[in-house]
PDB file of N, CA and C in Angstrom:
ATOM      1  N   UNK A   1       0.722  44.738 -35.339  1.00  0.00           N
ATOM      2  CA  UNK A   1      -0.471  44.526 -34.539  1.00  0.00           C
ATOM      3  C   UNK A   1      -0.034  44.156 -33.138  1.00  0.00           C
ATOM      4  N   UNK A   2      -0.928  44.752 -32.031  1.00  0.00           N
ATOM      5  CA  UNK A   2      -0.235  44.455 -30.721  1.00  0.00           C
ATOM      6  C   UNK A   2      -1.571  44.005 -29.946  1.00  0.00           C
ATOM      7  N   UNK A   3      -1.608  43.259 -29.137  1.00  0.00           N
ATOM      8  CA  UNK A   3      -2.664  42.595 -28.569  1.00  0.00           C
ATOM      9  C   UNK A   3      -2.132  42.762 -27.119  1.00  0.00           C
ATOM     10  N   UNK A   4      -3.645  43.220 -26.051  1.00  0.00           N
ATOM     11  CA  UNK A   4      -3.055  42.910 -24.274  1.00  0.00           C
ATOM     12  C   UNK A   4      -4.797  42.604 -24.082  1.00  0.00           C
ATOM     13  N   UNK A   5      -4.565  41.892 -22.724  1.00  0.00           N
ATOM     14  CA  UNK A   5      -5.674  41.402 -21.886  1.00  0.00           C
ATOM     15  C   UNK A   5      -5.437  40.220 -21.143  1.00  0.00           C
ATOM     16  N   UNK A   6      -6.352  39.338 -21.253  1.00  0.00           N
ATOM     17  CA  UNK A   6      -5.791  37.654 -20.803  1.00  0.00           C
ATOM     18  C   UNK A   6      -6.103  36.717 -21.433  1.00  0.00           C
ATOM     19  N   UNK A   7      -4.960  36.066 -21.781  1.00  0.00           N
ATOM     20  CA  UNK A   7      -4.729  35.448 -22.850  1.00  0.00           C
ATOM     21  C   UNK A   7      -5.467  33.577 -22.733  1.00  0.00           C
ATOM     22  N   UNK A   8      -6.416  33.441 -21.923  1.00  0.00           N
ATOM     23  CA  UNK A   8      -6.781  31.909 -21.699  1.00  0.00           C
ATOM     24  C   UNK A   8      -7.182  31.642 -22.616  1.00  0.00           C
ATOM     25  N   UNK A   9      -7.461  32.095 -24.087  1.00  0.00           N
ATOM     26  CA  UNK A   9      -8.355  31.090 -25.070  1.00  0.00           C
ATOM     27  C   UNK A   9      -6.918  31.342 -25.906  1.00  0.00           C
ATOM     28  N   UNK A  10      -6.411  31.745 -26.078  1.00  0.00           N
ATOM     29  CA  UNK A  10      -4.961  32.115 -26.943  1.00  0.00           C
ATOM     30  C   UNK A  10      -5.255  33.201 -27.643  1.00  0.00           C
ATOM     31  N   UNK A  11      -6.315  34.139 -27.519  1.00  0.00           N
ATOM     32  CA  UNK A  11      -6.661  35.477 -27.963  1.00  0.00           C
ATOM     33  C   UNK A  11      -5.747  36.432 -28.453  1.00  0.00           C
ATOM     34  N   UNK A  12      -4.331  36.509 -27.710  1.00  0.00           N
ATOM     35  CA  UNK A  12      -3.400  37.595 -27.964  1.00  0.00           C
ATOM     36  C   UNK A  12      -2.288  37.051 -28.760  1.00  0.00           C
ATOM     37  N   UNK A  13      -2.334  36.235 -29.563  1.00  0.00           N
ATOM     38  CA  UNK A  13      -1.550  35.777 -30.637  1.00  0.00           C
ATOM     39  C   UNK A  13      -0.651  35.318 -30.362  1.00  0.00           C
ATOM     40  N   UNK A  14      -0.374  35.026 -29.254  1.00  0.00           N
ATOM     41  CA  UNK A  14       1.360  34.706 -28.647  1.00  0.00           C
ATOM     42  C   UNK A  14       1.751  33.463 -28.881  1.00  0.00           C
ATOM     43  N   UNK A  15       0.703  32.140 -29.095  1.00  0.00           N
ATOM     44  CA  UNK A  15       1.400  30.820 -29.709  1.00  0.00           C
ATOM     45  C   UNK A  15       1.015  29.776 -28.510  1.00  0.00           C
ATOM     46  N   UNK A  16       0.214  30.483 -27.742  1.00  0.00           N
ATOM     47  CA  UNK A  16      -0.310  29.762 -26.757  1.00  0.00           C
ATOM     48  C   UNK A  16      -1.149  30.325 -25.675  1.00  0.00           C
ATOM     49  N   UNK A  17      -1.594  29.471 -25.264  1.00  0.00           N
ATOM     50  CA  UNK A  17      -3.121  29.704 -24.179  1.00  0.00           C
ATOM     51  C   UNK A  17      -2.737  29.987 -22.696  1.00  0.00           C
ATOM     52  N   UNK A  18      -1.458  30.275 -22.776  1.00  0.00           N
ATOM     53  CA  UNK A  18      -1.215  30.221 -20.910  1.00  0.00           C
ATOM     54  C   UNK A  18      -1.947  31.732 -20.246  1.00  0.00           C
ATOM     55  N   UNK A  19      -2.487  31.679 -19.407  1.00  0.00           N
ATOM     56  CA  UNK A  19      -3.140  32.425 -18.572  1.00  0.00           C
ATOM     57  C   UNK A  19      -2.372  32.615 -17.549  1.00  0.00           C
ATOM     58  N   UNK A  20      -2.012  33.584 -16.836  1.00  0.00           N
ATOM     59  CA  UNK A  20      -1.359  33.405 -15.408  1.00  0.00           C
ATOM     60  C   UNK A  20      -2.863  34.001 -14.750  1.00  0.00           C
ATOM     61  N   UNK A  21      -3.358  34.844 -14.779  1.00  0.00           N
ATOM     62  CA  UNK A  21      -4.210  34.922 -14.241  1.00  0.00           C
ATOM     63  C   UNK A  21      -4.913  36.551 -14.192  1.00  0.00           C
ATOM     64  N   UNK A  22      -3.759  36.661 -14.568  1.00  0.00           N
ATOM     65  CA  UNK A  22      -3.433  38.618 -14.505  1.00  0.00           C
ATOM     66  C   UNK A  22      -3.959  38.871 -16.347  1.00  0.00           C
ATOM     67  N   UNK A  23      -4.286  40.030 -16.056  1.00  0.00           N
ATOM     68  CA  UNK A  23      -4.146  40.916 -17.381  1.00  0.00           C
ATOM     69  C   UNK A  23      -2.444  40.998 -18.025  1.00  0.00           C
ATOM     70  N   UNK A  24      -2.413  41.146 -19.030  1.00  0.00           N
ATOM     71  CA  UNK A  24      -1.549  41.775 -19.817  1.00  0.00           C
ATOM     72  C   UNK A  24      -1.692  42.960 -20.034  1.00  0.00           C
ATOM     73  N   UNK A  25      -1.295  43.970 -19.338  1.00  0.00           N
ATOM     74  CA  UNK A  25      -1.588  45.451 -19.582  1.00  0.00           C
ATOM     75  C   UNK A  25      -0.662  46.286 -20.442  1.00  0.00           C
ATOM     76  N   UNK A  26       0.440  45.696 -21.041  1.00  0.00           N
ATOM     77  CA  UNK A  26       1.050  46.224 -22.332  1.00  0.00           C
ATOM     78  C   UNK A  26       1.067  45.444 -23.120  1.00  0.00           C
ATOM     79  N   UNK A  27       0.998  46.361 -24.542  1.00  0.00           N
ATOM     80  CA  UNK A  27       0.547  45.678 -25.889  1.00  0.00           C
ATOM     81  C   UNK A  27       1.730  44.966 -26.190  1.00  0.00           C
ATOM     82  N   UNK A  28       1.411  43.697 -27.073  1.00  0.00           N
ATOM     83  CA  UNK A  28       2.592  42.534 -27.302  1.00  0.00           C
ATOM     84  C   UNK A  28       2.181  42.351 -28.811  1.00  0.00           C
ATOM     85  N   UNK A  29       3.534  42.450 -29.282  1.00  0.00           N
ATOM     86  CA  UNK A  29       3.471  42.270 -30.735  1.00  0.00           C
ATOM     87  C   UNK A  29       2.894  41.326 -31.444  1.00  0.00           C
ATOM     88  N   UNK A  30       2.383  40.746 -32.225  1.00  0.00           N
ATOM     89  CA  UNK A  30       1.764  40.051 -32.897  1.00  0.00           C
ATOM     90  C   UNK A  30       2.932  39.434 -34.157  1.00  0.00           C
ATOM     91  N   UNK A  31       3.391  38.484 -33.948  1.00  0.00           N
ATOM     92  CA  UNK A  31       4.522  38.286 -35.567  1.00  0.00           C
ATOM     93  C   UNK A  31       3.089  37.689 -36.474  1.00  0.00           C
ATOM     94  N   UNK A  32       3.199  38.800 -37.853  1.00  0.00           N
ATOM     95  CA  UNK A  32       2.572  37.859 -38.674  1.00  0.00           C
ATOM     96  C   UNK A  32       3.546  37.891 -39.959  1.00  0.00           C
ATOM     97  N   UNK A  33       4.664  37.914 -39.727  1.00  0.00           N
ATOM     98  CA  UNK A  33       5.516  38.151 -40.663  1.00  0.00           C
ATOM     99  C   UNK A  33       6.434  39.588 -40.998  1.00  0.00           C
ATOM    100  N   UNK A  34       7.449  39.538 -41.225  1.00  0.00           N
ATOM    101  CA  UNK A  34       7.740  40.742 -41.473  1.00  0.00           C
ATOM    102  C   UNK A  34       7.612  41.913 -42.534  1.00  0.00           C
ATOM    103  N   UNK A  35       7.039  40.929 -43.657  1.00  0.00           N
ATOM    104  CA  UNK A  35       6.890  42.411 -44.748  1.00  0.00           C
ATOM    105  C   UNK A  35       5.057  42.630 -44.717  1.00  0.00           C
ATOM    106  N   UNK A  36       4.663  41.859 -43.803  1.00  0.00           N
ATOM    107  CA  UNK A  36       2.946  41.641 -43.888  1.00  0.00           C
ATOM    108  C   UNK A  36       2.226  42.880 -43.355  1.00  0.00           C
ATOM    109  N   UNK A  37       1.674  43.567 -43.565  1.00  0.00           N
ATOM    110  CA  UNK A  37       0.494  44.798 -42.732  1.00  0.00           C
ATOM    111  C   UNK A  37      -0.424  44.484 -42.799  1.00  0.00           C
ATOM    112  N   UNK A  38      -1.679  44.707 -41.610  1.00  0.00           N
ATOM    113  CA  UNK A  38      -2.994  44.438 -41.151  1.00  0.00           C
ATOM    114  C   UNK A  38      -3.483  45.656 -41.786  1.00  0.00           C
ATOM    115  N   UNK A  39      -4.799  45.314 -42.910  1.00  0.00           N
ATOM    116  CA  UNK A  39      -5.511  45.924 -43.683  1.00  0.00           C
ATOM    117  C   UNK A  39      -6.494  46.317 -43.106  1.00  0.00           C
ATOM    118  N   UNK A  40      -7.246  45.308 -42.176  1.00  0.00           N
ATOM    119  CA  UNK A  40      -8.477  45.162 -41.567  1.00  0.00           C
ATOM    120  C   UNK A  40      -8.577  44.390 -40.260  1.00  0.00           C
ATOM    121  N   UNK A  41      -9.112  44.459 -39.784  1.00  0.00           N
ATOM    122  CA  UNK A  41      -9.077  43.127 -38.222  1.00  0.00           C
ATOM    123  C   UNK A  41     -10.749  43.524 -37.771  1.00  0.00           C
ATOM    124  N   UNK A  42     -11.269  42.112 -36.701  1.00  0.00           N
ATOM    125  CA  UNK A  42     -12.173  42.068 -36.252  1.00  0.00           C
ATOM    126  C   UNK A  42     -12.048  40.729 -34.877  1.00  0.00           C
ATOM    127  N   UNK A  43     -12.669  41.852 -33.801  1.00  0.00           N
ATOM    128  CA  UNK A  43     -12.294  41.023 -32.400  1.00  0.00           C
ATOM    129  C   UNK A  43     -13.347  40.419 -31.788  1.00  0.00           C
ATOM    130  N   UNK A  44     -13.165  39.417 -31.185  1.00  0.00           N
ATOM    131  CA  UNK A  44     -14.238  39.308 -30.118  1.00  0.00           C
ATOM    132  C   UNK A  44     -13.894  38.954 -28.884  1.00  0.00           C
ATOM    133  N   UNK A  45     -14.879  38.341 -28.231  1.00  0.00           N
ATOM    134  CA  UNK A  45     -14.174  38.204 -26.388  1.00  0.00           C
ATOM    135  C   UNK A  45     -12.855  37.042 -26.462  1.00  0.00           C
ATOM    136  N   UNK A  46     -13.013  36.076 -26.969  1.00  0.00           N
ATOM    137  CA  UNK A  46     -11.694  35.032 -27.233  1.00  0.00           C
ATOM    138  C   UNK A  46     -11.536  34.946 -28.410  1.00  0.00           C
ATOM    139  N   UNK A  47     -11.448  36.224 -29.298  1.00  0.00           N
ATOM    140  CA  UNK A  47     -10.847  35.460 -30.534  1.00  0.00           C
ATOM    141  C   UNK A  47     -10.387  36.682 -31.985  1.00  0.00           C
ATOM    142  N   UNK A  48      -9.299  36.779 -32.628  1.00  0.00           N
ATOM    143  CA  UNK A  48      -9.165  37.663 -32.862  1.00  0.00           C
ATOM    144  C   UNK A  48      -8.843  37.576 -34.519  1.00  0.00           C
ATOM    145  N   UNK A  49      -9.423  38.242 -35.526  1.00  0.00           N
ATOM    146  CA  UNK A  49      -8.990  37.781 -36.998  1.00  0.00           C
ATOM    147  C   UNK A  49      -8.503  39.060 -37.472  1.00  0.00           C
ATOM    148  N   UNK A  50      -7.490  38.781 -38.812  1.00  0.00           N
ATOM    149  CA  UNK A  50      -6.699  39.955 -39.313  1.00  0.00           C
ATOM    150  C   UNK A  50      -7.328  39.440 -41.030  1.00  0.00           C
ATOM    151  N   UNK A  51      -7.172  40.731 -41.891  1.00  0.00           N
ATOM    152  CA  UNK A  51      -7.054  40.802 -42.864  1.00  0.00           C
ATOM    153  C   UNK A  51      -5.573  41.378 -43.279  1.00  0.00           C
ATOM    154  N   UNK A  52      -4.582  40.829 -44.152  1.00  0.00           N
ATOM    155  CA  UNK A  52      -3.519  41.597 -44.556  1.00  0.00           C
ATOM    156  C   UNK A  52      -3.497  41.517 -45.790  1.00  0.00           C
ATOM    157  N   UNK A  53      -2.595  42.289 -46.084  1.00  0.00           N
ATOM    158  CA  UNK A  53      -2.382  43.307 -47.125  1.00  0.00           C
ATOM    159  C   UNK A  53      -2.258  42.513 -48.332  1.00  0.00           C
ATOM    160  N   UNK A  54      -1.645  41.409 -48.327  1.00  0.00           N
ATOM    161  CA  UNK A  54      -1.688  40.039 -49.305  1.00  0.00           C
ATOM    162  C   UNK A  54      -3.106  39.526 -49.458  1.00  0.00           C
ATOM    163  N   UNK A  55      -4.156  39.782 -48.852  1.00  0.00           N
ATOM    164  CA  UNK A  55      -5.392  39.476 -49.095  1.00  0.00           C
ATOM    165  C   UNK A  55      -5.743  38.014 -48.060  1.00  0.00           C
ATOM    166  N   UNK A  56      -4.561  37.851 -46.976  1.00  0.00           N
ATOM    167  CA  UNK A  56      -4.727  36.225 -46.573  1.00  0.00           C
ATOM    168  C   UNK A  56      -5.446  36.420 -45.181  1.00  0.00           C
ATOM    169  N   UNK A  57      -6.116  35.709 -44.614  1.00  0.00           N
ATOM    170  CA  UNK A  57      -6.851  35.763 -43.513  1.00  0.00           C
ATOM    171  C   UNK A  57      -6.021  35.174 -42.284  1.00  0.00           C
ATOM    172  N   UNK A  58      -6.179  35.890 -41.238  1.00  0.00           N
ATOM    173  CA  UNK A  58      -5.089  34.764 -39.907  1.00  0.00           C
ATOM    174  C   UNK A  58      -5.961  35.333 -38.722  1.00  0.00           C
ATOM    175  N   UNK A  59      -6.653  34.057 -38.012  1.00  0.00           N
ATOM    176  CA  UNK A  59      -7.502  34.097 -37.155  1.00  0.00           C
ATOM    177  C   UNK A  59      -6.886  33.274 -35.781  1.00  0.00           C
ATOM    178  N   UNK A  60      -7.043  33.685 -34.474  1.00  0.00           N
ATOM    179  CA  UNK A  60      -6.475  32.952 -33.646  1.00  0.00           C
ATOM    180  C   UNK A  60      -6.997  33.180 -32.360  1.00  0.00           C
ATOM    181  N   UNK A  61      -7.198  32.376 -31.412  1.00  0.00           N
ATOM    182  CA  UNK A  61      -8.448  32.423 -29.855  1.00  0.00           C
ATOM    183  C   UNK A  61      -9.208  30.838 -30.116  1.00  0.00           C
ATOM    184  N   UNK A  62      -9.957  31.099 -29.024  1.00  0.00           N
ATOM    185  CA  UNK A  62     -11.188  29.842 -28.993  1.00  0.00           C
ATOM    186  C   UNK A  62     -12.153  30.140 -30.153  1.00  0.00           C
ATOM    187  N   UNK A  63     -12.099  28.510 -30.684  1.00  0.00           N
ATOM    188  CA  UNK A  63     -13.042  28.465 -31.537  1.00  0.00           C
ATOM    189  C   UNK A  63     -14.250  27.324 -31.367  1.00  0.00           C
ATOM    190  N   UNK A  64     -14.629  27.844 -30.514  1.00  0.00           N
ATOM    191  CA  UNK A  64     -16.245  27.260 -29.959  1.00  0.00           C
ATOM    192  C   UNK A  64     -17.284  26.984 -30.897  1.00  0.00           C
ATOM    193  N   UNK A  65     -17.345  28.361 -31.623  1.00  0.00           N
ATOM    194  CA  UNK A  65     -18.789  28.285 -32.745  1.00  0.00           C
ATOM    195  C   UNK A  65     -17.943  28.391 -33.964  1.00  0.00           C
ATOM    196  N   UNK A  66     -16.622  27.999 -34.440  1.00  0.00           N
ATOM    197  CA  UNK A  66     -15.771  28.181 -35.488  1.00  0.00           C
ATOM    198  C   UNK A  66     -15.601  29.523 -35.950  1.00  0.00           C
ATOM    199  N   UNK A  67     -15.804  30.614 -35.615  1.00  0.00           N
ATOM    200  CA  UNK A  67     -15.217  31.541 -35.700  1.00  0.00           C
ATOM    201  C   UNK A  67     -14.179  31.914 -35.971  1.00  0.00           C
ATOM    202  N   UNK A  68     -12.853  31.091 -35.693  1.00  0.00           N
ATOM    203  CA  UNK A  68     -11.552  31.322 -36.035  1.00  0.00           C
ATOM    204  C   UNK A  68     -11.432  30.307 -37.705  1.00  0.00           C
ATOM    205  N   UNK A  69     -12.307  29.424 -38.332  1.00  0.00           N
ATOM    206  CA  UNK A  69     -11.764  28.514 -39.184  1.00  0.00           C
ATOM    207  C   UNK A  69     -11.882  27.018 -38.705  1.00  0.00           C
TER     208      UNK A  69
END
């Protein structure tokens, strides 16, 4: 899974919220493990959830209205 845009709510999975200010205009890997594959996913403006292949849920961005968990 590869995530780009700007990352201020921690949207693009990277392990943190830093913003420089700019877009991210190439896609950046996502570690969710190495033997793991994304079955399903669902995005929104800050916040991004995966379904994998193990059946486990991993959600990550601002969670304002709990959306992420």
């Amino acid at each position: 899974l590869a995530c780009w845009g700007v990352n201020a709510e921690g949207q693009l999975g990277q392990g943190n919220m830093t913003n420089t200010g700019d877009w991210l205009y190439s896609p950046n890997a996502v570690d969710l493990g190495t033997t793991r594959k994304v079955v399903d996913l669902a995005v929104g403006v800050a916040h991004t959830c995966v379904i994998l292949d193990n059946g486990s849920l991993m959600c990550w961005g601002r969670n304002g209205y709990g959306q992420v968990g």
